[in-house]
N, C-alpha and C. Protein backbone atom coordinates (compact mmCIF):
# COMPACT_ATOMS: atom_id res chain seq x y z
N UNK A 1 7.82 4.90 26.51
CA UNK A 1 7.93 3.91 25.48
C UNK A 1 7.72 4.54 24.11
N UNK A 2 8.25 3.97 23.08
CA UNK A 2 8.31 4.45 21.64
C UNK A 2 7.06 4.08 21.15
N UNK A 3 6.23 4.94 20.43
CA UNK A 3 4.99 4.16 19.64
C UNK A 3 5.67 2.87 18.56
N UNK A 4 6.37 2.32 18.67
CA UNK A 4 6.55 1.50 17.71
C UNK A 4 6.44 -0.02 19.11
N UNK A 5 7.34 -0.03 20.29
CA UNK A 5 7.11 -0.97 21.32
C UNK A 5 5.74 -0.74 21.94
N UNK A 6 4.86 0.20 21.81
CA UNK A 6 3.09 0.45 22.20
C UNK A 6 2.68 -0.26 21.47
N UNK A 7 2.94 -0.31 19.59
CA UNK A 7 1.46 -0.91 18.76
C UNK A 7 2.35 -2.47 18.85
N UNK A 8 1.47 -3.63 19.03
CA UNK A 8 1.66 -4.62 18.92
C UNK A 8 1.33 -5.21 17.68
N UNK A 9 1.92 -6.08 16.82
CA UNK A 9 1.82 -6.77 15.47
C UNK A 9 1.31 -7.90 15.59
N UNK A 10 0.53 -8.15 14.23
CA UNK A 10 -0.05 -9.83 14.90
C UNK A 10 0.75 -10.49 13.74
N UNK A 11 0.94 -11.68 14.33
CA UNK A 11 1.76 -12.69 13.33
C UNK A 11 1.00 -12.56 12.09
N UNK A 12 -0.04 -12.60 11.44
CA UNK A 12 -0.02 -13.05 10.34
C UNK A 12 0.50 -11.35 9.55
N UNK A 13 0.22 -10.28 9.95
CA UNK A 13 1.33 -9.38 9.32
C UNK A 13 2.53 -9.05 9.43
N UNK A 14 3.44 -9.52 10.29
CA UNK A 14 4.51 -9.99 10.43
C UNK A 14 5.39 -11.14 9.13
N UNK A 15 4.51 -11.58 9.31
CA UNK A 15 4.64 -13.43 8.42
C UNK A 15 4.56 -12.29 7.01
N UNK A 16 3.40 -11.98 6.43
CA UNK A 16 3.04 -11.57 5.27
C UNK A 16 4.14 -10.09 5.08
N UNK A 17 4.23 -9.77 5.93
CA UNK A 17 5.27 -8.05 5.46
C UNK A 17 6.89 -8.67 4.73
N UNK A 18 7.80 -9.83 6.20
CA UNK A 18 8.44 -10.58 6.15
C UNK A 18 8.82 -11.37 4.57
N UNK A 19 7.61 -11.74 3.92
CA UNK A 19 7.97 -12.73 2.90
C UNK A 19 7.87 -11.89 1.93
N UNK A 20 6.70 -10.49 1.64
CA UNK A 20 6.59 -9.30 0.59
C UNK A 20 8.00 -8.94 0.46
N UNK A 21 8.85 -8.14 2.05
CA UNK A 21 9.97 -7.74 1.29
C UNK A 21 11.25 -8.42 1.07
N UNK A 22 11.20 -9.82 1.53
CA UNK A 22 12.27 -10.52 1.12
C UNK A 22 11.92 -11.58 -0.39
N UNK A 23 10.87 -10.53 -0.80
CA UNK A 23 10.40 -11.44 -2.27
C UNK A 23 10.58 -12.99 -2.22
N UNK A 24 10.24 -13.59 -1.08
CA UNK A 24 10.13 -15.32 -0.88
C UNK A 24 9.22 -16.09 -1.68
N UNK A 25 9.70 -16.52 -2.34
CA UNK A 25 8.39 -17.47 -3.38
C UNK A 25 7.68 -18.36 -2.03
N UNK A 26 6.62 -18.19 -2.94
CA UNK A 26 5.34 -19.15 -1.81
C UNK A 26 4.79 -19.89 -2.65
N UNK A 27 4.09 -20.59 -1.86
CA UNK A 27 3.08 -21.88 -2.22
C UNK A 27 1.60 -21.77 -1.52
N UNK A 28 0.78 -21.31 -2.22
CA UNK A 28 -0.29 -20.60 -1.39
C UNK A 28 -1.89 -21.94 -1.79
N UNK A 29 -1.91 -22.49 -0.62
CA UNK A 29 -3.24 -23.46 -0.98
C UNK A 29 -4.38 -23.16 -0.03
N UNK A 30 -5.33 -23.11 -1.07
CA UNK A 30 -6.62 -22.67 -0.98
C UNK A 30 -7.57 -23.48 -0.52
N UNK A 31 -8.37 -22.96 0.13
CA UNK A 31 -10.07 -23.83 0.63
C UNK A 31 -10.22 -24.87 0.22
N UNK A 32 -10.19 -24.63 -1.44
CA UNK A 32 -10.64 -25.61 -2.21
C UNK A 32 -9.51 -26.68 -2.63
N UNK A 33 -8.51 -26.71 -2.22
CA UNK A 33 -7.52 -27.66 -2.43
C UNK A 33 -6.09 -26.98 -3.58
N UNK A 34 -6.60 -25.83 -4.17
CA UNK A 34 -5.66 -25.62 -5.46
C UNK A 34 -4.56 -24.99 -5.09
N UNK A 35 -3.94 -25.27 -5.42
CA UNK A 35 -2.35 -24.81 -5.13
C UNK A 35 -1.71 -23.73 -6.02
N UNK A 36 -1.41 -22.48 -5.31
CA UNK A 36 -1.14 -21.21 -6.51
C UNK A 36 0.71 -21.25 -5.63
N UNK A 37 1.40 -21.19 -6.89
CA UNK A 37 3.21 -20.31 -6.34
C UNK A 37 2.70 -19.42 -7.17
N UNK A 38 4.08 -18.50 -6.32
CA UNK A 38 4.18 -17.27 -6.64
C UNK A 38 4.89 -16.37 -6.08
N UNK A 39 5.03 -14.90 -5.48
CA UNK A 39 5.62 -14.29 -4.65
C UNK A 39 4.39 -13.09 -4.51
N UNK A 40 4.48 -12.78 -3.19
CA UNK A 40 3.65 -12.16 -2.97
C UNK A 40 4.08 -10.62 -2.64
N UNK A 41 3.03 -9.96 -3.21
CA UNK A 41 3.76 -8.40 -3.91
C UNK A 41 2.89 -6.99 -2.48
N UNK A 42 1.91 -7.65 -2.44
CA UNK A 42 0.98 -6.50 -1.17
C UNK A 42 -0.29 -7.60 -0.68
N UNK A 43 -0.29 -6.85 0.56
CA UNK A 43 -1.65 -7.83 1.24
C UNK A 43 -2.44 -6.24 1.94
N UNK A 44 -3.78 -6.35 2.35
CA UNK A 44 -4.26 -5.93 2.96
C UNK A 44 -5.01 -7.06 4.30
N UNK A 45 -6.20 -6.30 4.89
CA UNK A 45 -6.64 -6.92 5.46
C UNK A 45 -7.25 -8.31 5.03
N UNK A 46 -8.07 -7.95 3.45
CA UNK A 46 -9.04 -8.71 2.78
C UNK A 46 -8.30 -9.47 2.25
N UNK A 47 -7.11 -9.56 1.30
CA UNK A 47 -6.31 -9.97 0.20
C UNK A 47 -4.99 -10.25 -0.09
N UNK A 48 -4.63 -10.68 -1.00
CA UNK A 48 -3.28 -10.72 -1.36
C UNK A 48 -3.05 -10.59 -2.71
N UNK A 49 -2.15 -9.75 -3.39
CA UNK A 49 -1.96 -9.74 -4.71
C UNK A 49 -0.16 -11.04 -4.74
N UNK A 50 -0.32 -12.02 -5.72
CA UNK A 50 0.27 -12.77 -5.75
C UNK A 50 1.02 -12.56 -7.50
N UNK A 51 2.02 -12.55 -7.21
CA UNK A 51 2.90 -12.51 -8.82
C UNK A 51 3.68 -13.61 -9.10
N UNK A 52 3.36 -14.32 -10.64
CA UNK A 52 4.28 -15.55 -10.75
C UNK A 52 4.11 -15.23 -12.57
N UNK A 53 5.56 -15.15 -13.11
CA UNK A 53 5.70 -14.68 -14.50
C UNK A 53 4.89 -14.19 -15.07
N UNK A 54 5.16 -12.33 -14.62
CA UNK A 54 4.80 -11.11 -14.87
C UNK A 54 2.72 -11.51 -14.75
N UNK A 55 2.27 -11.94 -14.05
CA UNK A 55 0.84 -12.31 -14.30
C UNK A 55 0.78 -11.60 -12.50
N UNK A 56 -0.29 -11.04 -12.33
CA UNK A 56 -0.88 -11.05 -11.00
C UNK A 56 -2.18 -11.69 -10.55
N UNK A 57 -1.93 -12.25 -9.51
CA UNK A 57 -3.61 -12.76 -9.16
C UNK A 57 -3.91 -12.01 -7.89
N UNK A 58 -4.96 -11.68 -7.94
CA UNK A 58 -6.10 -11.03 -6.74
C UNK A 58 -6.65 -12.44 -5.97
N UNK A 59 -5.84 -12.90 -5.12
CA UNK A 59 -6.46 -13.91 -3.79
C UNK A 59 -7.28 -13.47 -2.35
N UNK A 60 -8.37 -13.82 -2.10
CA UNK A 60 -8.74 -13.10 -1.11
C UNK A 60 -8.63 -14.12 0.03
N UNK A 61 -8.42 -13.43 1.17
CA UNK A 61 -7.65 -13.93 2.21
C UNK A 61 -8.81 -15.57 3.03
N UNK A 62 -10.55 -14.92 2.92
CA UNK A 62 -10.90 -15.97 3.35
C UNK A 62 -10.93 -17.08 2.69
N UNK A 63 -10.06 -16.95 1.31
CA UNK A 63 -10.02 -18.52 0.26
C UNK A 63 -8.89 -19.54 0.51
N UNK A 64 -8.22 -18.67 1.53
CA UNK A 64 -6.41 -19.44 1.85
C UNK A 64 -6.61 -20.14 2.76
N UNK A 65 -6.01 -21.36 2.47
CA UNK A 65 -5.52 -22.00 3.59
C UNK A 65 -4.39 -21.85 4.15
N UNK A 66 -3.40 -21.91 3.53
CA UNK A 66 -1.89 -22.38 4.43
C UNK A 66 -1.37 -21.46 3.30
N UNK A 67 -0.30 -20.64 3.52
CA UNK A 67 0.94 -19.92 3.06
C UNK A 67 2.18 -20.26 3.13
N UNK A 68 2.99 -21.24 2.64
CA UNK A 68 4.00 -22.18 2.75
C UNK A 68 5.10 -21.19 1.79
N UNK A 69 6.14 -20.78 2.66
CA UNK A 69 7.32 -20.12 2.35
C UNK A 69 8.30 -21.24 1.79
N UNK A 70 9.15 -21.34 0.25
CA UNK A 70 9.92 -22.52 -0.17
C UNK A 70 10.94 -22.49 0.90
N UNK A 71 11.35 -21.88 1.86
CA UNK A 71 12.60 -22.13 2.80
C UNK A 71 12.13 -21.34 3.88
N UNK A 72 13.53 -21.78 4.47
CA UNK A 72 12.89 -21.48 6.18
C UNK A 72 13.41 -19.79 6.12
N UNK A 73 12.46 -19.10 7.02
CA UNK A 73 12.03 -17.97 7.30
C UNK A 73 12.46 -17.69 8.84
N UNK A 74 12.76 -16.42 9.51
CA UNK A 74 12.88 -16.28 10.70
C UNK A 74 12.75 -14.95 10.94
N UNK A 75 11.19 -15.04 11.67
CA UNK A 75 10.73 -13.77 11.95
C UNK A 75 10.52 -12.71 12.97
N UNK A 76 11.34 -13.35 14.33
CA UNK A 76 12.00 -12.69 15.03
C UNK A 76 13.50 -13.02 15.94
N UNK A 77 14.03 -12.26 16.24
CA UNK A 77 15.20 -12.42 17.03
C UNK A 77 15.00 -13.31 18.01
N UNK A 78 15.47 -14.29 18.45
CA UNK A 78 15.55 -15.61 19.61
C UNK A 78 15.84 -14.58 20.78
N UNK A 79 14.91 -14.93 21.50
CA UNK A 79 15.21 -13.53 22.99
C UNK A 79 16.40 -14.64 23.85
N UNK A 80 17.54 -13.98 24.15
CA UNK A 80 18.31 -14.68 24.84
C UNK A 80 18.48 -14.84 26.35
N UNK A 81 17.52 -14.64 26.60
CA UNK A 81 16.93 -15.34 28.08
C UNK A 81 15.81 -16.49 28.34
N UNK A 82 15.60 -17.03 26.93
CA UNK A 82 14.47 -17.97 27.31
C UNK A 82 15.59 -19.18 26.59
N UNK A 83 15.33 -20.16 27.21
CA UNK A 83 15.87 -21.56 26.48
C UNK A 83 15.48 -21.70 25.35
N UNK A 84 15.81 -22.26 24.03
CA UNK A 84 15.34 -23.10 22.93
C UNK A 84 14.20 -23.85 23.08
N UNK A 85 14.34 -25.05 24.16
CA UNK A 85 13.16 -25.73 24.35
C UNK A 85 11.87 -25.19 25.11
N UNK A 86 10.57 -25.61 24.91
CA UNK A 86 9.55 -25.25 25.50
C UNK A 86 9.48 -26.16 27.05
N UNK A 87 9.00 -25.09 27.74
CA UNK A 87 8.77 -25.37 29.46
C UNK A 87 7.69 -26.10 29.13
N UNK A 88 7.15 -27.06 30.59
CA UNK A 88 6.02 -27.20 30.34
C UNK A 88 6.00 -29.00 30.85
């Protein structure tokens, strides 16, 4: 196997790499209710640097609530052996 099918990704860096390089404006709401847009430029583990007319903000990750992409996003290939709908 390739070290790339060995290391496994977790969705939320998937989600966050995904919207960095397709420069997706977001809607990023916080703990406290406040609502920041913007586009988001780098994340680490701790953070996110967020850009909205030439300004950057330093958000740290345990202040976020929800990361709302303005349109729909699709972040992996539909495996074409499983149905659309969920089993169950």
């Amino acid at each position: 196997m390739s070290p790339e099918k060995e290391k496994s990704q977790n969705v939320q860096d998937v989600f966050l790499n995904h919207i960095r390089k397709n420069k997706t404006p977001v809607t990023v709401f916080l703990v406290n209710g406040v609502k920041l847009q913007g586009i988001i430029t780098w994340f680490d583990n701790f953070s996110v640097l967020l850009r909205r007319d030439g300004h950057t903000q330093l958000v740290y990750k345990h202040a976020i609530s929800t990361v709302m992409p303005t349109g729909p996003i699709q972040l992996f290939e539909p495996d074409k052996n499983e149905s659309a709908e969920p089993q169950g």
